[in-house]
Protein backbone atom coordinates (compact mmCIF):
# COMPACT_ATOMS: atom_id res chain seq x y z
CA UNK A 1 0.00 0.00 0.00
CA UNK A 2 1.20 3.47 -1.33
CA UNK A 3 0.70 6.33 0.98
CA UNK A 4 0.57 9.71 -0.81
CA UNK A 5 -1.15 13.42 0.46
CA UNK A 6 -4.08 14.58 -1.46
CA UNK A 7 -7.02 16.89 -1.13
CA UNK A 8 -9.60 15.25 0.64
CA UNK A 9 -12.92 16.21 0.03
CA UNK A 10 -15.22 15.93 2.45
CA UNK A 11 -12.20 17.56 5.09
CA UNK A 12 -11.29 20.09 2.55
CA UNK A 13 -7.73 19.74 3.94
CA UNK A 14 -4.84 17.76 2.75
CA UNK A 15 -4.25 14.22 4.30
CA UNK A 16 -2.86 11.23 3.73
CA UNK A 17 -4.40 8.85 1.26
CA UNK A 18 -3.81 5.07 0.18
CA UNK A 19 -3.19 4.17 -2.91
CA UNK A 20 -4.94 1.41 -4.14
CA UNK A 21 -3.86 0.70 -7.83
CA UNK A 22 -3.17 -2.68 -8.12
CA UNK A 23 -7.14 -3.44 -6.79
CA UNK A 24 -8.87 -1.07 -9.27
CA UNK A 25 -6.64 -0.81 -12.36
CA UNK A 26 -7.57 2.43 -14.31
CA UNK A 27 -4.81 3.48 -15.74
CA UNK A 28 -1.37 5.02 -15.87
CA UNK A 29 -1.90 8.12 -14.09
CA UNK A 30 -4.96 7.62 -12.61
CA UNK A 31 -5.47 5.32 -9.00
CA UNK A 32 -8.40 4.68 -6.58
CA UNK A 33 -7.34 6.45 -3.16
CA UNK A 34 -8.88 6.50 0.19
CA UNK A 35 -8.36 9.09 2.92
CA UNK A 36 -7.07 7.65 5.89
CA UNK A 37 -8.37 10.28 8.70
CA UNK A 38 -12.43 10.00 7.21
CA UNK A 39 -12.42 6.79 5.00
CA UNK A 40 -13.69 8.55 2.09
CA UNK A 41 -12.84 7.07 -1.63
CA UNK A 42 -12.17 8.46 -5.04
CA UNK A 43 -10.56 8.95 -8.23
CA UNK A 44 -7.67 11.09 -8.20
CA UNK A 45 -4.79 11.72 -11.18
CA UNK A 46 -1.46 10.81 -9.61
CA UNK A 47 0.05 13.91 -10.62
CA UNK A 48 -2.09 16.10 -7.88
CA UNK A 49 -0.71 14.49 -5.22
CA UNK A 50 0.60 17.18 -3.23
């Protein structure tokens, strides 16, 4: 698992997120991630983590 910092939003504040792209293949640049302080899930592009 892949920890990387990304705009959660239902917090509306940056927090760590895992990074789960070998479950949910979507692409290159593209991974499922889920916030680890709320539990939320969702698409993000790789390239806005921050």
């Amino acid at each position: 698992m892949e920890k990387q910092r990304f705009l959660c939003r239902v917090e509306k504040e940056i927090t760590d997120h895992s990074v789960l792209k070998n479950e949910v293949p979507l692409g290159m640049e593209v991974a499922l991630v889920q916030c680890l302080r709320c539990g939320v899930m969702g698409i993000k592009k790789l390239a806005d983590a921050k």
